[in-house]
PDB file of N, CA and C in Angstrom:
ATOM      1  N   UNK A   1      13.083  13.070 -21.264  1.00  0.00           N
ATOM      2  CA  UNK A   1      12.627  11.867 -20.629  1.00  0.00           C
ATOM      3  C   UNK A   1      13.562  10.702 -20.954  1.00  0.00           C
ATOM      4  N   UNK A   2      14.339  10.809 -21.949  1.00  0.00           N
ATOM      5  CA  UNK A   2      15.000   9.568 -22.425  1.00  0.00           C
ATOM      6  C   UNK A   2      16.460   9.579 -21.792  1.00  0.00           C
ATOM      7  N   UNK A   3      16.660  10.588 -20.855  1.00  0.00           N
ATOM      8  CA  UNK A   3      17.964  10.622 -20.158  1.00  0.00           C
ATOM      9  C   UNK A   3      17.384  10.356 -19.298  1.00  0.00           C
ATOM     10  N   UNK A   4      16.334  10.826 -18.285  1.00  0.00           N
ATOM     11  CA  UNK A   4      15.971  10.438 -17.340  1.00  0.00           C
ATOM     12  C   UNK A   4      15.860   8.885 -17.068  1.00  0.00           C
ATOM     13  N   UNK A   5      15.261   8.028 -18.244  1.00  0.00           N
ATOM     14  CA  UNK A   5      15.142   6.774 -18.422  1.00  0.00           C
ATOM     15  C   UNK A   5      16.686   6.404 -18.373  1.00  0.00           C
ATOM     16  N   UNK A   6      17.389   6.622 -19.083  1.00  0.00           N
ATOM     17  CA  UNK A   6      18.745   6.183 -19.652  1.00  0.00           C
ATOM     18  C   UNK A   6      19.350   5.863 -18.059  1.00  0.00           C
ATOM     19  N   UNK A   7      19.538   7.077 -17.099  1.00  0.00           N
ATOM     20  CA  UNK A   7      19.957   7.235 -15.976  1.00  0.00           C
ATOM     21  C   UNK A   7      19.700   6.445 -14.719  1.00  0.00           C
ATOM     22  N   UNK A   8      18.357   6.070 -15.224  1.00  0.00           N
ATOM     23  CA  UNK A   8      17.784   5.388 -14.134  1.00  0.00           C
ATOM     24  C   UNK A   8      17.505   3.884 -14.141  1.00  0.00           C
ATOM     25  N   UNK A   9      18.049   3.081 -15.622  1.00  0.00           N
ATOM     26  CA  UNK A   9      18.557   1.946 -16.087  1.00  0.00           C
ATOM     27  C   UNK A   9      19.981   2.422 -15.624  1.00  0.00           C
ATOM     28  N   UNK A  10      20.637   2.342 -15.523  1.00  0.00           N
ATOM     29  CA  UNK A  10      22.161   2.871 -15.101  1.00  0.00           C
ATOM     30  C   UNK A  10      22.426   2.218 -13.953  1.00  0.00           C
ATOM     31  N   UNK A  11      21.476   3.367 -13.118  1.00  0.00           N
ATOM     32  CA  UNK A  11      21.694   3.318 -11.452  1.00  0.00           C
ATOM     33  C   UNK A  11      21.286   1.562 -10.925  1.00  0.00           C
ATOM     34  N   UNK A  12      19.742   1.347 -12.066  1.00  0.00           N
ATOM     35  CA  UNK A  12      19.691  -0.124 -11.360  1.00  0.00           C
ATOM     36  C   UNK A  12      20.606  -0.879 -11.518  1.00  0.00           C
ATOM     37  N   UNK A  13      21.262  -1.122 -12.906  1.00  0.00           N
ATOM     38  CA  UNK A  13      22.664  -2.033 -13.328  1.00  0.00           C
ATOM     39  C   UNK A  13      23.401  -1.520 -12.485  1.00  0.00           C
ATOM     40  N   UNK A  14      23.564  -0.882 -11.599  1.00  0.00           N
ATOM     41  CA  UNK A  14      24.774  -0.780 -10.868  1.00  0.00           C
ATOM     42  C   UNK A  14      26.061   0.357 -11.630  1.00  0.00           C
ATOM     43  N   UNK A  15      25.482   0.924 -12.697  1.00  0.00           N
ATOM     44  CA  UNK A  15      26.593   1.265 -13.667  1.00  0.00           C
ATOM     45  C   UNK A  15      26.919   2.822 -13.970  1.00  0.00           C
ATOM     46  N   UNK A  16      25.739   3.315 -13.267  1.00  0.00           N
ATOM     47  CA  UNK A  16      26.146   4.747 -12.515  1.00  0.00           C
ATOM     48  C   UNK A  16      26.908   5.266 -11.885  1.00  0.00           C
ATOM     49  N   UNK A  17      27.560   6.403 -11.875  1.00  0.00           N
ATOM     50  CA  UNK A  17      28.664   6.866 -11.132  1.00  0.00           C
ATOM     51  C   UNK A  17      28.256   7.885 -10.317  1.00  0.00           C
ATOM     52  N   UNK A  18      27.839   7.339  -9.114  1.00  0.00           N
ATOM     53  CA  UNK A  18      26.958   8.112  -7.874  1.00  0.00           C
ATOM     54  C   UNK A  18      27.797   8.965  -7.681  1.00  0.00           C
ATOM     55  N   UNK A  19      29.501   7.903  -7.224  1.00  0.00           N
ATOM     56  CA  UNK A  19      30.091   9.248  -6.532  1.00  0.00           C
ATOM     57  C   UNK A  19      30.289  10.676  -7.370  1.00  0.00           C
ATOM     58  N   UNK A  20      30.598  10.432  -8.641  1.00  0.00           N
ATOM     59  CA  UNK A  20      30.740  11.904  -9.558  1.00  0.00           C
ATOM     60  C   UNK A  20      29.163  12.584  -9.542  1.00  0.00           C
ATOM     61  N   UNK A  21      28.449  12.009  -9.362  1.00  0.00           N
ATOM     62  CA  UNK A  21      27.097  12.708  -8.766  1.00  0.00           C
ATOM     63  C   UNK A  21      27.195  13.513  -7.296  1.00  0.00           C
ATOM     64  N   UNK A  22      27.189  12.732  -6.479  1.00  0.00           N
ATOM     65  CA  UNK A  22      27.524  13.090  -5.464  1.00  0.00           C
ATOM     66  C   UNK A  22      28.383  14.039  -5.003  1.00  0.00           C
ATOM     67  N   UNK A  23      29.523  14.366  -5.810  1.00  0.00           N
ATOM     68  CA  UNK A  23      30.893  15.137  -6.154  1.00  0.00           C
ATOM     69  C   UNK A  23      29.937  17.098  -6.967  1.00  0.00           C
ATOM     70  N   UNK A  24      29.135  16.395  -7.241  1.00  0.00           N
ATOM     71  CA  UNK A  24      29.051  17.314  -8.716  1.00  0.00           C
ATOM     72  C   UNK A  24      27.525  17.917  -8.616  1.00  0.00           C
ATOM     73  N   UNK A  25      26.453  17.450  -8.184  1.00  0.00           N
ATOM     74  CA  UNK A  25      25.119  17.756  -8.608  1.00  0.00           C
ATOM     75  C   UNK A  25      25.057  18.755  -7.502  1.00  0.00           C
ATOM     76  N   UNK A  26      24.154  20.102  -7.637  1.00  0.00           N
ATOM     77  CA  UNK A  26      24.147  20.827  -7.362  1.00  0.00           C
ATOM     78  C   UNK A  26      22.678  19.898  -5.553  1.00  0.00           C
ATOM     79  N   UNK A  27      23.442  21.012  -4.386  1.00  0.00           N
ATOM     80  CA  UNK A  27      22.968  20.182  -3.299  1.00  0.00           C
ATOM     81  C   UNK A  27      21.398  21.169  -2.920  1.00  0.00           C
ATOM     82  N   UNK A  28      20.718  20.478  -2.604  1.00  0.00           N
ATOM     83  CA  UNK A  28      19.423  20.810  -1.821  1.00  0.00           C
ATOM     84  C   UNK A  28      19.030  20.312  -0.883  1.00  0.00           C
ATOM     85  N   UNK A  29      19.189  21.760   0.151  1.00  0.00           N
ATOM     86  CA  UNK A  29      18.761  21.495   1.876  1.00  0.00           C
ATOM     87  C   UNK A  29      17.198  21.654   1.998  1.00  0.00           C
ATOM     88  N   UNK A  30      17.537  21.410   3.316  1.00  0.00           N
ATOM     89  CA  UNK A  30      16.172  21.712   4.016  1.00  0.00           C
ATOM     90  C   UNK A  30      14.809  21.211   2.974  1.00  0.00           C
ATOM     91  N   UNK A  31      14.778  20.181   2.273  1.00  0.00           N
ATOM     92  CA  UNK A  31      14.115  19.897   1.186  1.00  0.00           C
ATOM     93  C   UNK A  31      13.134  19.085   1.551  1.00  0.00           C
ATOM     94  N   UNK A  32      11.599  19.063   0.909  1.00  0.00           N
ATOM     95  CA  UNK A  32      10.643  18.887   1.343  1.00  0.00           C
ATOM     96  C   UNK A  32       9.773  18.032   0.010  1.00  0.00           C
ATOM     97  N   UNK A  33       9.235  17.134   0.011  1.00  0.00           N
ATOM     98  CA  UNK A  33       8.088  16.861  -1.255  1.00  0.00           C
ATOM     99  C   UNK A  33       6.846  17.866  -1.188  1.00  0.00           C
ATOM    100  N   UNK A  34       6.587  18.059  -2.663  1.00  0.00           N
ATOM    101  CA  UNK A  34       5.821  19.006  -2.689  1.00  0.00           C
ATOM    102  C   UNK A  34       4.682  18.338  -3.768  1.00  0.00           C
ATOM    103  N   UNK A  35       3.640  18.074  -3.756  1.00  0.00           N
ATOM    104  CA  UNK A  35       3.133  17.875  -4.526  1.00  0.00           C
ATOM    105  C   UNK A  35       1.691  19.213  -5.586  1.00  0.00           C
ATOM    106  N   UNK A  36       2.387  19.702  -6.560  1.00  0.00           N
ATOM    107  CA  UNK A  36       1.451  20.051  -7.410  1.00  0.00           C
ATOM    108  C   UNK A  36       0.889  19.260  -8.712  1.00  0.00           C
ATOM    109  N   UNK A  37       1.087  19.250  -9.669  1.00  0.00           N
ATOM    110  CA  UNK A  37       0.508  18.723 -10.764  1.00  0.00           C
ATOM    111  C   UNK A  37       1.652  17.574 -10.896  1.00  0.00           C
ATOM    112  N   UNK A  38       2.489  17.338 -10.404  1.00  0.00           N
ATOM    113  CA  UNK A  38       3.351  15.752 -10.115  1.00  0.00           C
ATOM    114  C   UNK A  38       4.148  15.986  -8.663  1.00  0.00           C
ATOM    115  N   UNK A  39       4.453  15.340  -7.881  1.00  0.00           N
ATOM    116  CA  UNK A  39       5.788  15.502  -7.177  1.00  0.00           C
ATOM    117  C   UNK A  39       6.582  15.915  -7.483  1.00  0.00           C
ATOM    118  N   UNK A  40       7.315  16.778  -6.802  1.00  0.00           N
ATOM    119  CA  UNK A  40       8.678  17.596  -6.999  1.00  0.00           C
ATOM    120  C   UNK A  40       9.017  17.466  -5.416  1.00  0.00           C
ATOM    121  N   UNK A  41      10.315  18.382  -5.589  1.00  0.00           N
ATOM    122  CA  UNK A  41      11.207  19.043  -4.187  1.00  0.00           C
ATOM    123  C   UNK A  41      11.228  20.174  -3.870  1.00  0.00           C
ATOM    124  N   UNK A  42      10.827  20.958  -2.843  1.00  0.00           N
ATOM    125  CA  UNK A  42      10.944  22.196  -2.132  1.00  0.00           C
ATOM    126  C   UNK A  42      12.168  22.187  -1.968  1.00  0.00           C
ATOM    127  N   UNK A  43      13.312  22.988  -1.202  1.00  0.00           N
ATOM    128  CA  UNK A  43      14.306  23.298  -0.770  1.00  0.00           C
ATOM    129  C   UNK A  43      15.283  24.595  -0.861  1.00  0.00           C
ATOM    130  N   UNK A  44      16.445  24.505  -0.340  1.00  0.00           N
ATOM    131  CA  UNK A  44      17.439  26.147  -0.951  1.00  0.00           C
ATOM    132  C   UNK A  44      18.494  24.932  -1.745  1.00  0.00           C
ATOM    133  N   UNK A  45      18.756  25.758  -2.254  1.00  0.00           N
ATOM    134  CA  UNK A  45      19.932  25.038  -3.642  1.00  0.00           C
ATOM    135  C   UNK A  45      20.986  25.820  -3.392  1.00  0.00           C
ATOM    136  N   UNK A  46      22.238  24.796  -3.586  1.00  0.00           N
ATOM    137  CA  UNK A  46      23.516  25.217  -3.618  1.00  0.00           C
ATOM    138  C   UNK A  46      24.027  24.849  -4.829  1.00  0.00           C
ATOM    139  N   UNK A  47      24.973  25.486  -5.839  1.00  0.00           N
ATOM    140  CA  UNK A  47      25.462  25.042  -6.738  1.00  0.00           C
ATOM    141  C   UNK A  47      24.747  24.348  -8.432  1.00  0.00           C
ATOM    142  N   UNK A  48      23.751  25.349  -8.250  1.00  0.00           N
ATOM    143  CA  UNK A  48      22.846  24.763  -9.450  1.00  0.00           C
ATOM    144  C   UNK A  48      23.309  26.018 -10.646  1.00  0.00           C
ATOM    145  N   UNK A  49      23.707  25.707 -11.564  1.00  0.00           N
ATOM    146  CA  UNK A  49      24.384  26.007 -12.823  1.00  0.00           C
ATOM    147  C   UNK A  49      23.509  27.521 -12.925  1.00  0.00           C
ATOM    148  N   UNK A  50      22.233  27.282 -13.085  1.00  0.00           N
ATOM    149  CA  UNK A  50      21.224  28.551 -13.369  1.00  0.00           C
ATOM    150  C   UNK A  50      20.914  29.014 -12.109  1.00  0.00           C
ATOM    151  N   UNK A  51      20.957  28.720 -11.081  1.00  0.00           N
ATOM    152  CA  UNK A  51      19.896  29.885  -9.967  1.00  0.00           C
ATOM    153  C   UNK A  51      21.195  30.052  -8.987  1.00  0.00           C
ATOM    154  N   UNK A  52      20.965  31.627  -8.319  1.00  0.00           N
ATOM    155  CA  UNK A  52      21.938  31.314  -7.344  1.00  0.00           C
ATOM    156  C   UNK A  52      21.838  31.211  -6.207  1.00  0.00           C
ATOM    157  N   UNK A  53      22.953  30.615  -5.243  1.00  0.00           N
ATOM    158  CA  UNK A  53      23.050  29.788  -4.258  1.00  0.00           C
ATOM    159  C   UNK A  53      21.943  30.089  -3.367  1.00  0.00           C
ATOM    160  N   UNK A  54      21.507  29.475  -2.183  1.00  0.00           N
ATOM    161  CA  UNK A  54      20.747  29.831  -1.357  1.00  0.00           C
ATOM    162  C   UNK A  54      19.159  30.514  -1.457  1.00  0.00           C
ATOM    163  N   UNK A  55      19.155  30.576  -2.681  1.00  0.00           N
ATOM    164  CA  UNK A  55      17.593  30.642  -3.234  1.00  0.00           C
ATOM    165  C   UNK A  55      16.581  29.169  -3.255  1.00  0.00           C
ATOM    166  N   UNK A  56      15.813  29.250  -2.597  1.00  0.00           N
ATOM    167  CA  UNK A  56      14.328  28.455  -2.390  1.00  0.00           C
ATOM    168  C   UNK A  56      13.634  28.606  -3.863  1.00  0.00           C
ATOM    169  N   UNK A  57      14.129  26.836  -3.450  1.00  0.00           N
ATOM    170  CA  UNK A  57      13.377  26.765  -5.348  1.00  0.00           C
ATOM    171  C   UNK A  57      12.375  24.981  -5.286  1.00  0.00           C
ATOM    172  N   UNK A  58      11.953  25.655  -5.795  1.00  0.00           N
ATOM    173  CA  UNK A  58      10.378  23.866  -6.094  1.00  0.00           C
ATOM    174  C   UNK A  58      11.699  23.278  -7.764  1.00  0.00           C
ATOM    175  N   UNK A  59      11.750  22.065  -7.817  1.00  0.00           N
ATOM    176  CA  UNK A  59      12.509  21.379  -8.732  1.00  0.00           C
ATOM    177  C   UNK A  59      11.713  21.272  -9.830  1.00  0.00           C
ATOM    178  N   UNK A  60      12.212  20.762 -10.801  1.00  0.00           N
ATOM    179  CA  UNK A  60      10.894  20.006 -11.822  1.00  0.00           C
ATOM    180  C   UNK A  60      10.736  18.526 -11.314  1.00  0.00           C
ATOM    181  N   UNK A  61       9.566  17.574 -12.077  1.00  0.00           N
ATOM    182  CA  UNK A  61       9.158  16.408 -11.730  1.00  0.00           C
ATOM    183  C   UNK A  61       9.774  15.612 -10.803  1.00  0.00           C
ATOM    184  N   UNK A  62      10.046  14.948  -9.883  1.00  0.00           N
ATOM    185  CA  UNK A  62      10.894  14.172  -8.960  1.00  0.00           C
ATOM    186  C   UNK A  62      10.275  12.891  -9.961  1.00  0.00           C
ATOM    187  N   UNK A  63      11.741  11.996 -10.332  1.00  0.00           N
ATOM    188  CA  UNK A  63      11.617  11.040 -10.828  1.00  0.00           C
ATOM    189  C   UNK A  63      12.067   9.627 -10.005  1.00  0.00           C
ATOM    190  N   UNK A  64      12.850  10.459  -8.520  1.00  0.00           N
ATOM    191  CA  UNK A  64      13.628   9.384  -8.272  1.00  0.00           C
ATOM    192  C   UNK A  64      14.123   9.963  -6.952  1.00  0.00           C
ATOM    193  N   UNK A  65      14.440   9.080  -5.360  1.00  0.00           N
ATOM    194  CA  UNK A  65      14.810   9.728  -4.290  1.00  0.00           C
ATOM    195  C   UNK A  65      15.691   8.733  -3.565  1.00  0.00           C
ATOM    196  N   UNK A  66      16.216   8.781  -3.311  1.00  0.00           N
ATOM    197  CA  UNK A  66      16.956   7.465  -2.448  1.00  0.00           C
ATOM    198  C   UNK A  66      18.013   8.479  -1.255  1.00  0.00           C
ATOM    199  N   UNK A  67      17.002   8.825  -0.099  1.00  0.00           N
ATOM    200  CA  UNK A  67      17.534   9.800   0.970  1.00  0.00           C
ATOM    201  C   UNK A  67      18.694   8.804   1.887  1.00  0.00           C
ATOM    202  N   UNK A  68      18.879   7.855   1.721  1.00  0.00           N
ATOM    203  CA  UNK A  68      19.778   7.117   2.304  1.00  0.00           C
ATOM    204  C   UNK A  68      21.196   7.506   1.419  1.00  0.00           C
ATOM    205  N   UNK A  69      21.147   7.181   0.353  1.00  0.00           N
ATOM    206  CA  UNK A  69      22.917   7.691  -0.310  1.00  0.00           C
ATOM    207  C   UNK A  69      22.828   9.543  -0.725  1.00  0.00           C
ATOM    208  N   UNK A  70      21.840   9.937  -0.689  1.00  0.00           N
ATOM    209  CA  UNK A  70      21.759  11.760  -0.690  1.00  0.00           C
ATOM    210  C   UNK A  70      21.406  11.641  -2.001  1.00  0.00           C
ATOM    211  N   UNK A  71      20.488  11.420  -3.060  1.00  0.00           N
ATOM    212  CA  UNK A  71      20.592  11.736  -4.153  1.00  0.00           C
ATOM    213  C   UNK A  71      18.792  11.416  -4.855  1.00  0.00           C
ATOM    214  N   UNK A  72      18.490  12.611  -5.732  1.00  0.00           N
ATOM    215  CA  UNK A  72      17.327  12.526  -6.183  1.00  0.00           C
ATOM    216  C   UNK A  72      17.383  12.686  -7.788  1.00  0.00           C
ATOM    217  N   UNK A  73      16.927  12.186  -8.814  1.00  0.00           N
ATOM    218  CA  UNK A  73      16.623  12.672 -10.078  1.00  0.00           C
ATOM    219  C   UNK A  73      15.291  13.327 -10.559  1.00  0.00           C
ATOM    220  N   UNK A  74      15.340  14.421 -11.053  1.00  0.00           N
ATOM    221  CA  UNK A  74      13.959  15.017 -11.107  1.00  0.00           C
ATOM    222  C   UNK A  74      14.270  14.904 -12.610  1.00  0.00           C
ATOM    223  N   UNK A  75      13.400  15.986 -13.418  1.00  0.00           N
ATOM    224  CA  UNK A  75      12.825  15.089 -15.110  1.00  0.00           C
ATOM    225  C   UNK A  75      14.548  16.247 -15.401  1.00  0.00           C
ATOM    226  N   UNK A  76      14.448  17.291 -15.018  1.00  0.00           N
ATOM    227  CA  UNK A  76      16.038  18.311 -15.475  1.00  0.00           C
ATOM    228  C   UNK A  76      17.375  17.559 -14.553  1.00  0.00           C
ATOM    229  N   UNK A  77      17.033  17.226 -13.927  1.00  0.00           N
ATOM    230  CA  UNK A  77      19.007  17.034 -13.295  1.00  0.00           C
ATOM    231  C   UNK A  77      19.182  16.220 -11.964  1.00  0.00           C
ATOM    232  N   UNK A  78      20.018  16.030 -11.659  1.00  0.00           N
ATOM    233  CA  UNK A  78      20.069  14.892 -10.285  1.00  0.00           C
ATOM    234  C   UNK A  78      20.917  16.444  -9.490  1.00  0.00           C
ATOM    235  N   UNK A  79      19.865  16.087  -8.223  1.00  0.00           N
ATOM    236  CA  UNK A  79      20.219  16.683  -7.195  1.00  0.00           C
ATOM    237  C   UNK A  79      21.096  16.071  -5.844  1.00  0.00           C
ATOM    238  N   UNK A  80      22.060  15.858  -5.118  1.00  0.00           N
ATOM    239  CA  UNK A  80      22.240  15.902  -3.547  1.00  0.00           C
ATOM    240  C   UNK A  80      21.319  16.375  -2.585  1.00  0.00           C
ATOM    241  N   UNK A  81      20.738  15.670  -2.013  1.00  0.00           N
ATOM    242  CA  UNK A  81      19.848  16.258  -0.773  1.00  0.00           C
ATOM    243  C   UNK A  81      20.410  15.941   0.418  1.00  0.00           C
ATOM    244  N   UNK A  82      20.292  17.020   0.872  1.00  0.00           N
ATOM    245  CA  UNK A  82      21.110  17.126   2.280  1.00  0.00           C
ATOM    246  C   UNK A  82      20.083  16.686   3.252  1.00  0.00           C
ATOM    247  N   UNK A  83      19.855  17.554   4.700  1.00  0.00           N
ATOM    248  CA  UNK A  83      18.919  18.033   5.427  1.00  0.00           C
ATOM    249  C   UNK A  83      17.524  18.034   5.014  1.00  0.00           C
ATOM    250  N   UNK A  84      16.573  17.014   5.638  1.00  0.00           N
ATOM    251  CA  UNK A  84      15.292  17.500   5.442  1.00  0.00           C
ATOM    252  C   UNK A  84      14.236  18.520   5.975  1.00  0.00           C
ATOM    253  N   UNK A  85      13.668  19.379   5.282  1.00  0.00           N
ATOM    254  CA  UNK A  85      12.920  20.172   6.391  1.00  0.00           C
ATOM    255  C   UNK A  85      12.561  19.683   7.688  1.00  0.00           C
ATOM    256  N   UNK A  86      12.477  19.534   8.307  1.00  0.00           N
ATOM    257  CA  UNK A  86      11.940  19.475   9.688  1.00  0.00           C
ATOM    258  C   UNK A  86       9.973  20.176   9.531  1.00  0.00           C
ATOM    259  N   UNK A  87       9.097  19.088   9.953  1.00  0.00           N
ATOM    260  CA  UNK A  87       7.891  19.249  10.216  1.00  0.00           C
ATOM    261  C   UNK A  87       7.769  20.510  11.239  1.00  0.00           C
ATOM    262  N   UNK A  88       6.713  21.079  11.213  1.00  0.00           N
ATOM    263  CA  UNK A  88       6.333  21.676  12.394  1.00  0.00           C
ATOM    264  C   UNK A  88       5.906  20.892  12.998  1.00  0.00           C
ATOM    265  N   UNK A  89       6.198  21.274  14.577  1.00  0.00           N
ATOM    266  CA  UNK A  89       5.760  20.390  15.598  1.00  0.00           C
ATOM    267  C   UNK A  89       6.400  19.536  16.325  1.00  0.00           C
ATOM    268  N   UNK A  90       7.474  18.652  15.482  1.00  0.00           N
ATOM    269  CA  UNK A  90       8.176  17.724  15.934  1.00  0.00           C
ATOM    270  C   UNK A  90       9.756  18.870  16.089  1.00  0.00           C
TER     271      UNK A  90
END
């Protein structure tokens, strides 16, 4: 929790380095909010250190989303979000 905090004082100062985020954090498509016992992210993951590619995975805690520059912090790691699922229907 205290990186998560650390990170997210960062980003407000301006003093984060999105783009090496952006460069670097493993990406999640087709990604969806999911809510069980907190918010998280649905999606397939590309480039995540432990799971491999193209596996559909729920994140841990979503701490943080800003779908305008592509980038989310959950309580383990900052993700790239690409593509959002698409609703049924629409």
């Amino acid at each position: 929790m205290r990186r998560v905090l650390s990170d997210l004082e960062l980003l407000e100062a301006g003093n984060l380095d999105t783009t090496h985020l952006l460069a670097t954090a493993p990406l999640l498509e087709q990604y969806k909010l999911v809510l069980g016992w907190s918010h998280a992210m649905g999606g397939i993951v590309t480039g995540h250190p432990l799971l491999p590619d193209g596996k559909e995975i729920v994140t841990s805690q979503l701490m943080y989303l800003d779908p305008g520059i592509g980038l989310a912090r959950t309580l383990s790691r900052w993700y790239r979000v690409g593509t959002p699922r698409q609703r049924r229907g629409n």
